[in-house]
Protein backbone atom coordinates (compact mmCIF):
# COMPACT_ATOMS: atom_id res chain seq x y z
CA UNK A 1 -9.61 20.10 -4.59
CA UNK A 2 -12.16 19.40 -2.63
CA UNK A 3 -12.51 21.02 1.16
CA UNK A 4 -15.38 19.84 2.83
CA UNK A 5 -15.34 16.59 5.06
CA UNK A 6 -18.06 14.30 4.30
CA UNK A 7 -18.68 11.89 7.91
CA UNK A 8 -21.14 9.55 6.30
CA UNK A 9 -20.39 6.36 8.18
CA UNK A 10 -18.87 6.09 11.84
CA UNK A 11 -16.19 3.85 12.38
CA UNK A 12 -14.49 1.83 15.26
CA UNK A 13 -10.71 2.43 14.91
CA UNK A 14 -8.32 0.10 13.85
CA UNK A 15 -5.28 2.75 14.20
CA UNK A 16 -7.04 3.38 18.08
CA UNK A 17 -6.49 5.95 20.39
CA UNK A 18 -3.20 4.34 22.04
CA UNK A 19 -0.94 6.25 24.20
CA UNK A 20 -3.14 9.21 24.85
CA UNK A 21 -3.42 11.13 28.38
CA UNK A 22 -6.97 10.61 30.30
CA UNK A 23 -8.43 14.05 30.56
CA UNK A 24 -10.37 15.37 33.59
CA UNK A 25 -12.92 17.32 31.50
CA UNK A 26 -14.18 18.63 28.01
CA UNK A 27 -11.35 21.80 28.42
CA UNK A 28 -8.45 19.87 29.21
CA UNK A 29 -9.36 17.57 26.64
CA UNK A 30 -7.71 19.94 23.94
CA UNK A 31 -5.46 21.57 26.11
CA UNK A 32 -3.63 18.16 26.70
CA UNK A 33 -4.04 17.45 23.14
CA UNK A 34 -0.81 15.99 21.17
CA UNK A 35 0.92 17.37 17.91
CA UNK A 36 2.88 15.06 15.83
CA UNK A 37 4.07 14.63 12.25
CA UNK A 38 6.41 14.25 9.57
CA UNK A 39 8.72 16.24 6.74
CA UNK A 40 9.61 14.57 3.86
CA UNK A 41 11.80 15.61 1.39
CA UNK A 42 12.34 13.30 -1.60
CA UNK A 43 14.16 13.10 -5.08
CA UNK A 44 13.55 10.49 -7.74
CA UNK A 45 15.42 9.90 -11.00
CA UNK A 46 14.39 6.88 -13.65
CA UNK A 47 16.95 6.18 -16.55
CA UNK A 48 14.21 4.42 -18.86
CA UNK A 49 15.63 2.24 -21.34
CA UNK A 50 13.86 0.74 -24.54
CA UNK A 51 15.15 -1.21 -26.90
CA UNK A 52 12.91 -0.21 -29.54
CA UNK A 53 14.74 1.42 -32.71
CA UNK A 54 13.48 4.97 -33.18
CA UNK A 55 12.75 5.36 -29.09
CA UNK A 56 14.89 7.83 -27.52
CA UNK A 57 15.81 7.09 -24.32
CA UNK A 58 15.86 9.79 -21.25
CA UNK A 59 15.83 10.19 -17.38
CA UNK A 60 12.82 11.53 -15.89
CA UNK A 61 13.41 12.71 -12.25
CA UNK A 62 11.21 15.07 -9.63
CA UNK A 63 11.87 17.06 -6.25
CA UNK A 64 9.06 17.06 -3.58
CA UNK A 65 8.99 18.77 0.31
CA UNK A 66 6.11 17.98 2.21
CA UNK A 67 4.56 15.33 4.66
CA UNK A 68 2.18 15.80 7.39
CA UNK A 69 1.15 17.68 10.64
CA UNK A 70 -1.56 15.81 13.04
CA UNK A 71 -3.26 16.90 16.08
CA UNK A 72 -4.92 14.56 18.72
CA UNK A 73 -7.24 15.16 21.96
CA UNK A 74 -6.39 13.69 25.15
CA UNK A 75 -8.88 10.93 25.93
CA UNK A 76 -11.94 12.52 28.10
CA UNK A 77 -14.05 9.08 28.68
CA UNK A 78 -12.93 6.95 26.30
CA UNK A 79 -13.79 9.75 23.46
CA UNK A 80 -10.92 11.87 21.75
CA UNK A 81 -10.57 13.33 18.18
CA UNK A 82 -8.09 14.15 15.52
CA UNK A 83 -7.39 15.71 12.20
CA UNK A 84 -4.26 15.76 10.01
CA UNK A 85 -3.35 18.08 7.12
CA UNK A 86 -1.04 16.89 4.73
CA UNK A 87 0.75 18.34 2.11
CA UNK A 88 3.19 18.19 -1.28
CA UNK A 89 4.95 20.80 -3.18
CA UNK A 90 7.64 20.76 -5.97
CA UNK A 91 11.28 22.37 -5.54
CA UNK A 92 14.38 22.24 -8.04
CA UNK A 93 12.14 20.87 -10.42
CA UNK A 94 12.32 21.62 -14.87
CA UNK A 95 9.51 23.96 -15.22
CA UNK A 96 7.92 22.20 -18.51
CA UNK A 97 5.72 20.00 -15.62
CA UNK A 98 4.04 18.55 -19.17
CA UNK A 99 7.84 17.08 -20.09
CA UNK A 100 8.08 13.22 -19.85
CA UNK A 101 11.47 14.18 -18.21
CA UNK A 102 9.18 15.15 -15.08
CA UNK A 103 8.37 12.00 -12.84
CA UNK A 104 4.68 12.37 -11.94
CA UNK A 105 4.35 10.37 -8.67
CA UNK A 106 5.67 12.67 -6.30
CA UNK A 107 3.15 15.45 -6.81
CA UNK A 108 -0.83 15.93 -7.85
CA UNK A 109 -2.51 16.89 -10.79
CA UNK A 110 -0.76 18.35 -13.54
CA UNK A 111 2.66 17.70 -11.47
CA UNK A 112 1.29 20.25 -9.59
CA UNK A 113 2.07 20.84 -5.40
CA UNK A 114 -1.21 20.53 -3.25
CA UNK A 115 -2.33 20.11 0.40
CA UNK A 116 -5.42 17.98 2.00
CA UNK A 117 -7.28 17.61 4.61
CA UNK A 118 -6.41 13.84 5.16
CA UNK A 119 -7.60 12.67 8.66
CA UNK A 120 -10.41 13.99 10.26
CA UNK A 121 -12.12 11.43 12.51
CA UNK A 122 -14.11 10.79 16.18
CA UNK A 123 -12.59 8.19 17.99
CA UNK A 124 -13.64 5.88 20.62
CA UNK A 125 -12.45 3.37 23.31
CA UNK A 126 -15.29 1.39 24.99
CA UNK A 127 -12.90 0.44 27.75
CA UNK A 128 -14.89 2.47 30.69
CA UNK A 129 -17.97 -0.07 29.39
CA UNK A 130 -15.92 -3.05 30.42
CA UNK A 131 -15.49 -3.55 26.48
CA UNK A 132 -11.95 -3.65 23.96
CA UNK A 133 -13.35 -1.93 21.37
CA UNK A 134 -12.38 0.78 19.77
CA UNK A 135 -14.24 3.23 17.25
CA UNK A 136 -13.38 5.90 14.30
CA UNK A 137 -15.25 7.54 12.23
CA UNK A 138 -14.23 9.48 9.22
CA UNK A 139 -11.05 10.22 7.33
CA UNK A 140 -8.03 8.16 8.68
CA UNK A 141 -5.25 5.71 7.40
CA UNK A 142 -6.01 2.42 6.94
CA UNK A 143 -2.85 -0.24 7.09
CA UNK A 144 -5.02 -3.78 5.96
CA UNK A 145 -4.13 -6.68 3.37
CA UNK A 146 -5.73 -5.31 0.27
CA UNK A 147 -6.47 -1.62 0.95
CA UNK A 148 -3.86 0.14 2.44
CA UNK A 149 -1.80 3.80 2.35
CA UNK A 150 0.99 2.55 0.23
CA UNK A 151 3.42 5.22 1.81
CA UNK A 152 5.86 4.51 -1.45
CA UNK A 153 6.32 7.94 -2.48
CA UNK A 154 4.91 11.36 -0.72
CA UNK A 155 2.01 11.51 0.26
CA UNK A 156 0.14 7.90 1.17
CA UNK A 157 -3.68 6.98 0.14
CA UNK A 158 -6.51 7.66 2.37
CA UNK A 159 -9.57 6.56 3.39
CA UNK A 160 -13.00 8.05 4.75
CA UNK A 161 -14.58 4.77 6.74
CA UNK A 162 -16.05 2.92 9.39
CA UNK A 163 -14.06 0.73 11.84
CA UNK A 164 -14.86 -1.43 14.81
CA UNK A 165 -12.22 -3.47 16.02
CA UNK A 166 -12.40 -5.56 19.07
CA UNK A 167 -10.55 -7.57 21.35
CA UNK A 168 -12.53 -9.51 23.86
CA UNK A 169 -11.79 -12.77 22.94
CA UNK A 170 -8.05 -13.58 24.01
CA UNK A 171 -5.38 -13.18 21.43
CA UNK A 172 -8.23 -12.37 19.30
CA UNK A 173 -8.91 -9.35 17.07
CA UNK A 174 -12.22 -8.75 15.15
CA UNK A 175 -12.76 -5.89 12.83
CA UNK A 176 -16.06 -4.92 10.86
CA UNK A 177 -15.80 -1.86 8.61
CA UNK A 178 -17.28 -0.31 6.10
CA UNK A 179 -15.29 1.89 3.73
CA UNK A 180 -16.77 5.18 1.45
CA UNK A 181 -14.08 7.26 0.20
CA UNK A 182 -10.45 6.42 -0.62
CA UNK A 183 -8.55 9.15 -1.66
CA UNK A 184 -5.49 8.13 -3.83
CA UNK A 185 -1.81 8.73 -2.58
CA UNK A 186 1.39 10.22 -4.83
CA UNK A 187 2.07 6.74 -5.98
CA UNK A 188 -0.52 6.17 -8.06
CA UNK A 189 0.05 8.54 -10.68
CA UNK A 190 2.83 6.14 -11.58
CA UNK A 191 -0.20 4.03 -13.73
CA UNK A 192 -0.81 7.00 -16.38
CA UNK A 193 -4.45 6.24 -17.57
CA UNK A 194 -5.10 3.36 -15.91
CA UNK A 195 -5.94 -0.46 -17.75
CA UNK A 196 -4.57 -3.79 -16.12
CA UNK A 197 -1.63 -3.05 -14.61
CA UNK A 198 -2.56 -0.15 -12.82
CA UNK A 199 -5.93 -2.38 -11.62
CA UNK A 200 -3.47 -5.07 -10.52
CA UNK A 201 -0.72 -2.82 -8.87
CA UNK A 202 -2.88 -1.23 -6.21
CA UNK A 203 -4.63 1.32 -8.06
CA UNK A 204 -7.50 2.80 -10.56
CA UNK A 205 -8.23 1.11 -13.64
CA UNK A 206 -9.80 4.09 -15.33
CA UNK A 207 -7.68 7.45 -14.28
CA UNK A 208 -4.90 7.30 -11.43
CA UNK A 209 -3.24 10.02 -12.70
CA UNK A 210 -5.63 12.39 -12.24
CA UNK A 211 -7.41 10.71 -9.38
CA UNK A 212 -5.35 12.55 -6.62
CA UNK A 213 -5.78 15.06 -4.00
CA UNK A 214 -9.34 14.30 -3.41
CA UNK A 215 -11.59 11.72 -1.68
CA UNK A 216 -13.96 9.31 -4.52
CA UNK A 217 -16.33 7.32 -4.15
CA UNK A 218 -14.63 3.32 -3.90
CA UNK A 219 -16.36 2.76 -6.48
CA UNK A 220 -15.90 5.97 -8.66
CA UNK A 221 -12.44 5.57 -8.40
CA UNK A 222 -11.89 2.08 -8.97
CA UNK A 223 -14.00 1.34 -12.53
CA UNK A 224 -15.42 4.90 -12.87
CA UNK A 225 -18.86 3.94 -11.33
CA UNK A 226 -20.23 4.65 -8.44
CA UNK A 227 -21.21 2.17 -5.89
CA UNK A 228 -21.78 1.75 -2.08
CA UNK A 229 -18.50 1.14 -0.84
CA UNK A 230 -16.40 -1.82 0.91
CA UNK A 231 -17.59 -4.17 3.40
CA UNK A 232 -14.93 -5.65 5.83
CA UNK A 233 -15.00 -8.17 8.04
CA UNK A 234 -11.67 -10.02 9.59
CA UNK A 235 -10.35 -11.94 12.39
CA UNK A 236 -6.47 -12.58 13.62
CA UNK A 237 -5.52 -15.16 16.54
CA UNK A 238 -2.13 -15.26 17.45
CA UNK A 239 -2.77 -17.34 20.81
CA UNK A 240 -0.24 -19.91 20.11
CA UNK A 241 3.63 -18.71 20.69
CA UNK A 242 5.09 -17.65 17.05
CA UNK A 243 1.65 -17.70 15.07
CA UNK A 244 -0.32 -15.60 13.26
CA UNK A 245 -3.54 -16.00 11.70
CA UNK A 246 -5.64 -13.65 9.66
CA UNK A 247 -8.54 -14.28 7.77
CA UNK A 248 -9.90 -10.98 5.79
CA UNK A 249 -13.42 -10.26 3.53
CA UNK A 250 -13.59 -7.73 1.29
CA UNK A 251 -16.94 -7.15 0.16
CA UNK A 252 -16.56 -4.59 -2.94
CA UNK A 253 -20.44 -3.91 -3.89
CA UNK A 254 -21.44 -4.00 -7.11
CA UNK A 255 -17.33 -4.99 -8.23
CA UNK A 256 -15.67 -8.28 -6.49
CA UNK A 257 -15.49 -10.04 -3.35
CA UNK A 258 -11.72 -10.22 -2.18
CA UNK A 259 -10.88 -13.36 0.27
CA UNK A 260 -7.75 -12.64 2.17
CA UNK A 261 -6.26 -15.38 4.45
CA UNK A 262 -2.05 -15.73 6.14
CA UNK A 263 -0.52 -17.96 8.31
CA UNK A 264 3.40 -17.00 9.86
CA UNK A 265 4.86 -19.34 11.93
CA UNK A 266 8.51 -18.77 13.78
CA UNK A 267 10.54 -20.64 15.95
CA UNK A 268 13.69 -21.18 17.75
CA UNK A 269 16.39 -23.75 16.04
CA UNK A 270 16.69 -26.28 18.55
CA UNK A 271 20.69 -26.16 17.58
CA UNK A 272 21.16 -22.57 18.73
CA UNK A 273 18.66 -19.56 19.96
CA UNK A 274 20.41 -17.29 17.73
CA UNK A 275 18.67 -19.11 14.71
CA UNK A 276 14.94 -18.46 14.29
CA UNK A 277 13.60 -20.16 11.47
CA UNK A 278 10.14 -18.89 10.10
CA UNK A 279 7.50 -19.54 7.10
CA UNK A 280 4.72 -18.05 6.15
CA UNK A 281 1.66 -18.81 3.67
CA UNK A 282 -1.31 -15.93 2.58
CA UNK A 283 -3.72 -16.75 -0.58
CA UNK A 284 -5.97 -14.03 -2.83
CA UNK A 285 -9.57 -15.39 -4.04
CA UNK A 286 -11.81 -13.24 -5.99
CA UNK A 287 -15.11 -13.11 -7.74
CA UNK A 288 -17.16 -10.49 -9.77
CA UNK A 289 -20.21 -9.58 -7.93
CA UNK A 290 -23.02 -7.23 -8.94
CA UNK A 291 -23.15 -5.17 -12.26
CA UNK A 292 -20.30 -2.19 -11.81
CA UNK A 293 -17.84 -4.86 -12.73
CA UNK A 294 -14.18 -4.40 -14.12
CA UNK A 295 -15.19 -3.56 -17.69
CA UNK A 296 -13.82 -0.12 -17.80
CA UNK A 297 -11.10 -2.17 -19.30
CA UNK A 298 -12.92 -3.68 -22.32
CA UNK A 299 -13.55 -7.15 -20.63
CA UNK A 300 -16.64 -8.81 -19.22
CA UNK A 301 -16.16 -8.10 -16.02
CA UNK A 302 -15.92 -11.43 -14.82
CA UNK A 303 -13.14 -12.62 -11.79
CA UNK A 304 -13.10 -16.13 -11.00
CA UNK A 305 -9.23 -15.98 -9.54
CA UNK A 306 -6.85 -17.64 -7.06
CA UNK A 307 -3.50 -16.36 -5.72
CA UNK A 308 -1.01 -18.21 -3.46
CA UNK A 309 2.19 -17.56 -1.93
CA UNK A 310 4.61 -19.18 0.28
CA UNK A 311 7.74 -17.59 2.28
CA UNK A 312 10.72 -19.61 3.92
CA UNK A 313 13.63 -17.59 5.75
CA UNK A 314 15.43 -17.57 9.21
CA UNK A 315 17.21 -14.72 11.52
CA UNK A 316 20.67 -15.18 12.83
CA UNK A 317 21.20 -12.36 15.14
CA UNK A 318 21.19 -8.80 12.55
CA UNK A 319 21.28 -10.90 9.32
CA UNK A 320 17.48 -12.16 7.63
CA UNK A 321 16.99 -14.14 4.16
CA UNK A 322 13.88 -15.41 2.80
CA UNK A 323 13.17 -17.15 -0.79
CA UNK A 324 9.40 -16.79 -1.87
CA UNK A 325 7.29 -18.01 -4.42
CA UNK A 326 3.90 -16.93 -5.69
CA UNK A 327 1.66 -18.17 -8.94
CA UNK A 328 -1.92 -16.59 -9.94
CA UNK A 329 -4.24 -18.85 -11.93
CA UNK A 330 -4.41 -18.53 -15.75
CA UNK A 331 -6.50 -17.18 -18.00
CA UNK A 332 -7.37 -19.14 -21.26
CA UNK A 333 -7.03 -17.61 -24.88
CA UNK A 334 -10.87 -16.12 -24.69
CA UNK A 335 -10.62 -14.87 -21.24
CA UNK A 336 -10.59 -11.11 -20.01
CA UNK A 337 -7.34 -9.94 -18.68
CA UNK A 338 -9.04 -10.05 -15.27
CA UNK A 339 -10.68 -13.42 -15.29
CA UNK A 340 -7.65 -14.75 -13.44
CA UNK A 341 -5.75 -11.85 -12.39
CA UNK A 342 -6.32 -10.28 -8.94
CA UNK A 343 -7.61 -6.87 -8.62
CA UNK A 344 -6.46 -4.81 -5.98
CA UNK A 345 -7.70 -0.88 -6.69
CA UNK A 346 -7.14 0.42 -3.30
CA UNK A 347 -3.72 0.11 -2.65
CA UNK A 348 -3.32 -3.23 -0.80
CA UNK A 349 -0.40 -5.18 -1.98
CA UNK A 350 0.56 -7.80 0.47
CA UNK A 351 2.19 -10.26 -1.95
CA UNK A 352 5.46 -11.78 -0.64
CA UNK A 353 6.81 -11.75 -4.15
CA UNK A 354 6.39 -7.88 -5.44
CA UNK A 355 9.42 -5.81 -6.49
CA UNK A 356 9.88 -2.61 -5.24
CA UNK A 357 8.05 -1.27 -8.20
CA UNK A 358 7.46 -4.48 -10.47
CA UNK A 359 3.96 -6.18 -9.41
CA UNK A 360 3.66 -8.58 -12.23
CA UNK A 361 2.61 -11.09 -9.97
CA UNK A 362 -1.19 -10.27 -9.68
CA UNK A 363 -1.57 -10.84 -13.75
CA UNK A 364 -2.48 -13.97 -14.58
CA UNK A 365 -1.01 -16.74 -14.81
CA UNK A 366 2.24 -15.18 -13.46
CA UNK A 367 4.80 -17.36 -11.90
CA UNK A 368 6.71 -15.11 -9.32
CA UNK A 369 9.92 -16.09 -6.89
CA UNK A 370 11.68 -13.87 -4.61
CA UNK A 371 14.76 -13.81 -2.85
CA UNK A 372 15.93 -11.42 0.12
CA UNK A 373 18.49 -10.47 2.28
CA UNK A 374 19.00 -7.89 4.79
CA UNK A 375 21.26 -7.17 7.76
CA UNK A 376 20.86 -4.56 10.74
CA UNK A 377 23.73 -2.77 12.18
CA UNK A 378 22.12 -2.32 15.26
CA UNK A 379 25.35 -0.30 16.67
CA UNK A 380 25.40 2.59 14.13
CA UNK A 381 21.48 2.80 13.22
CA UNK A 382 21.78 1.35 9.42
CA UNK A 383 19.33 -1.21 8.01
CA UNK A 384 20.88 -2.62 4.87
CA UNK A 385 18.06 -4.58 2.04
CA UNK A 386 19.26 -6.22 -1.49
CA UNK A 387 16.54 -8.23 -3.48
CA UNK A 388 15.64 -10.12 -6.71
CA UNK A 389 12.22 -10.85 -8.05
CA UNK A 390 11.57 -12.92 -10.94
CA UNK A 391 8.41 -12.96 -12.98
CA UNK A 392 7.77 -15.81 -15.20
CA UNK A 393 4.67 -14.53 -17.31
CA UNK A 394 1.79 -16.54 -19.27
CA UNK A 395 1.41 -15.55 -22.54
CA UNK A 396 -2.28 -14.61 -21.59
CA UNK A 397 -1.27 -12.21 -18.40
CA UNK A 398 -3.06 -9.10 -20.58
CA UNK A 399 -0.30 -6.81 -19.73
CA UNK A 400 3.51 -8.11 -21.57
CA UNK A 401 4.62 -10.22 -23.66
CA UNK A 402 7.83 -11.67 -21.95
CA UNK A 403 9.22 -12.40 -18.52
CA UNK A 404 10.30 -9.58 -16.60
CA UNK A 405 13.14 -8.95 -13.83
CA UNK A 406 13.53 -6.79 -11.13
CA UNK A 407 16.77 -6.43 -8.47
CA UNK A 408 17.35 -3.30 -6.09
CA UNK A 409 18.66 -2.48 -2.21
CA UNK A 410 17.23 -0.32 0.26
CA UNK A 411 19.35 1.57 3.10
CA UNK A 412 17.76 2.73 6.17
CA UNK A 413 20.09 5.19 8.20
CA UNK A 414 18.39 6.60 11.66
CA UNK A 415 21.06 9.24 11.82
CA UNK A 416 22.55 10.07 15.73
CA UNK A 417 22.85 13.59 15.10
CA UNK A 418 19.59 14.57 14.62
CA UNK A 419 16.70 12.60 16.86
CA UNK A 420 14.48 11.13 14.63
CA UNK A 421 16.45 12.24 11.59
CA UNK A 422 15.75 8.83 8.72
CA UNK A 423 18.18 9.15 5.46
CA UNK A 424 16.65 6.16 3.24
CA UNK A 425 18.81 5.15 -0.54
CA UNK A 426 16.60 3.22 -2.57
CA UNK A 427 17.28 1.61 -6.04
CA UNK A 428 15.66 -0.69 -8.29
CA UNK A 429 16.21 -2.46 -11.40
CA UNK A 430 13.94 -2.85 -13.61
CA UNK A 431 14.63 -5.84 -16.99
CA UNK A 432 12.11 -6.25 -19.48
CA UNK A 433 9.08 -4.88 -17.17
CA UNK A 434 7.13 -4.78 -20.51
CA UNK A 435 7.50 -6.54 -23.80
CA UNK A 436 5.52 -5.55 -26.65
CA UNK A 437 4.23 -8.07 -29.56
CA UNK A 438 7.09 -7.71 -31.42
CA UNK A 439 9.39 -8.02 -28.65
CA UNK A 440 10.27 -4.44 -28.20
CA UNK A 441 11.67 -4.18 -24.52
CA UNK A 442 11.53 -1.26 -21.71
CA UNK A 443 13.63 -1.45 -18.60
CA UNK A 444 15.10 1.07 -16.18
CA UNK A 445 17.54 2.55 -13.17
CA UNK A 446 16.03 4.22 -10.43
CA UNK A 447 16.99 5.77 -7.39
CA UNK A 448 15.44 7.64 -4.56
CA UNK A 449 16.73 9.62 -1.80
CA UNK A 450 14.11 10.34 1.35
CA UNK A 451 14.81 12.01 4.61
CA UNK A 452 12.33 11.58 6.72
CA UNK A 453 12.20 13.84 10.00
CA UNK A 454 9.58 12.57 12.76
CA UNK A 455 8.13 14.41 15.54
């Protein structure tokens, strides 16, 4: 693992310096400093099922303790920094870590426990300049459309980058960035070696599994060459009441150029104020640029794709539903499996229609709808969340050769015993995730358990 802290770019801050004391001087600075973090403690177990004659099936499971511990300056003119260690390590666990009994995506390489030095940045707020800006520069976690931490299992990806985010204009942000370094999360493991799905699910198409617990090159990690990063620029007005708009370029050098854009919309029912009716639209366009394209995966490198999605729901007091629907264009029968899919290598996954784990609907081609409930009981601190995801495939998608499934819930419990004390039971259901060419299924159960203690 790597220890050293490489500060090549400086960046303006989209996660800010927010709620931070002003300090008088350089000393009190640090000395009115804040501490914050996390523990997590999570247990996974997946019942695979094949269908295959001759394929045994089994339950692979894994036991993690970790999370994070931060430290941040008090604001001394605008200027204040921070750094954040974080940290994974197995317990109760079968001690053949080799097994395919042993669920790789809570822990590094090797299924082995490891810590990292995952934030480590200069921030700045222009505010004494008469300016909304804000700047960071270095290791910090980015939260964006198609790059993101992906916080699904222990630890969350990272990123070493440069930020400026500003707010001048009214109900206006604008963000220019440049990112170096991306430093893959838990979750990622989950792709094995790589290839199309793991390019279209958020991660690596050469090596996820073994590209943990260490800060790559973007373009290193993503097709195994290097290259000179991500360009971002983006823009959100939400200046008229219940709107949202967000327009997002990802400039991958030497790879793709990523076109992000969303629209949300909500409103009152004019029947009753207890209804609030909302919708929401977002589209995916890429292109291959340059000559470090995707062809660590045997194509041509060439992306000439377009996603779309659309989302319909309404609140009534604690109780939310939604239906979406999403469709990537096709490829033909002499295209690449990425001609039409939509990569996304460093962990953004914004799509309306994903599963919980099934993400089918950046192949190509793919036809995806999703429906949603949940309900909040406010009064005793439980968020309840049941789902189904269907995934109507092309027979060119690159990945499976049949439509796949995917149902689950997700309970929330803030606990009143113990401040800040989250209990979270997940579960999802997983039909026909992959068919082979001779229509060979495999499917599975799984459940998680997370507590999650705050400070």
């Amino acid at each position: 693992m790597k220890k050293h802290i490489t500060l090549s770019l400086m960046a303006v801050g989209l996660l800010g310096s927010a709620n931070l004391q002003a300090a008088d001087d350089l000393s009190t600075m640090f000395s009115e400093g804040k501490a914050s973090g996390q523990i997590r403690a999570f247990s996974i177990s997946r019942s695979m099922d094949y269908s295959k004659v001759g394929v045994e099936d089994f339950t692979r499971t894994a036991n993690a303790i970790g999370g994070y511990l931060k430290y941040e300056t008090a604001d001394f003119k605008g200027l204040n920094f921070g750094a954040a260690f974080y940290t994974t390590n197995g317990f109760a666990n079968r001690s053949d870590r080799t097994s395919k009994k042993f669920d790789p995506t809570l822990l590094g390489k090797d299924n082995e426990s490891y810590s990292i030095l995952g934030e480590a940045y200069i921030a700045y707020n222009a505010k004494e300049l008469g300016s909304q800006t804000n700047i960071k520069l270095g290791r910090q976690k980015l939260d964006t459309p198609m790059a993101g931490s992906d916080d699904a299992r222990m630890l969350p990806n990272l990123f070493e980058a440069v930020v400026v985010s500003n707010t001048d204009i009214p109900d206006t942000t604008l963000i220019a960035a440049h990112v170096t370094r991306f430093a893959q999360g838990t979750f990622g493991r989950a792709y094995g070696a790589g290839g199309i799905l793991s390019g279209t699910s958020g991660y690596s198409v050469v090596d996820p599994s073994n590209q943990v617990g260490d800060f790559e090159n973007m373009g290193s990690y993503a097709v195994g060459k290097k290259t000179d990063g991500v360009s971002v620029l983006a823009a959100t007005y939400t200046g008229v009441k219940g709107l949202k708009l967000q327009l997002w370029d990802y400039y991958a050098h030497d790879i793709l150029n990523v076109v992000y854009g969303e629209v949300d919309f909500s409103w009152k029912c004019l029947l009753s104020d207890s209804v609030k009716p909302f919708v929401a639209a977002q589209f995916i366009k890429e292109n291959d640029v340059g000559d470090k394209e995707l062809k660590a995966v045997g194509g041509n490198g060439k992306i000439d794709s377009l996603y779309w999605g659309a989302k319909v729901g309404a609140s009534i007091e604690n109780f939310t539903a939604y239906v979406a629907y999403s469709q990537t264009s096709k490829n033909s029968a002499s295209d690449a499996a990425y001609a039409n899919a939509i990569a996304s290598p460093w962990g953004g996954m914004p799509a309306y229609t994903q599963g919980m784990v099934t993400r089918h609907q950046f192949l190509a081609g793919t036809k995806a709808t999703k429906l949603a409930v949940s309900y909040n009981f406010k009064d005793i601190g439980l968020k309840t969340i049941a789902y189904y995801a269907n995934f109507d495939m092309d027979k060119h998608n690159g990945y499976t050769y049949g439509d796949a499934d995917e149902y689950g819930f997700d309970f929330i419990y803030n606990t009143p015993f113990v401040k800040n004390l989250q209990l979270r039971l997940r579960a999802n259901y997983a039909r026909d995730f992959n068919v082979n060419a001779t229509g060979d299924t495999t499917s599975w159960d799984e459940y998680r358990f997370i507590a999650n203690y705050t400070f």
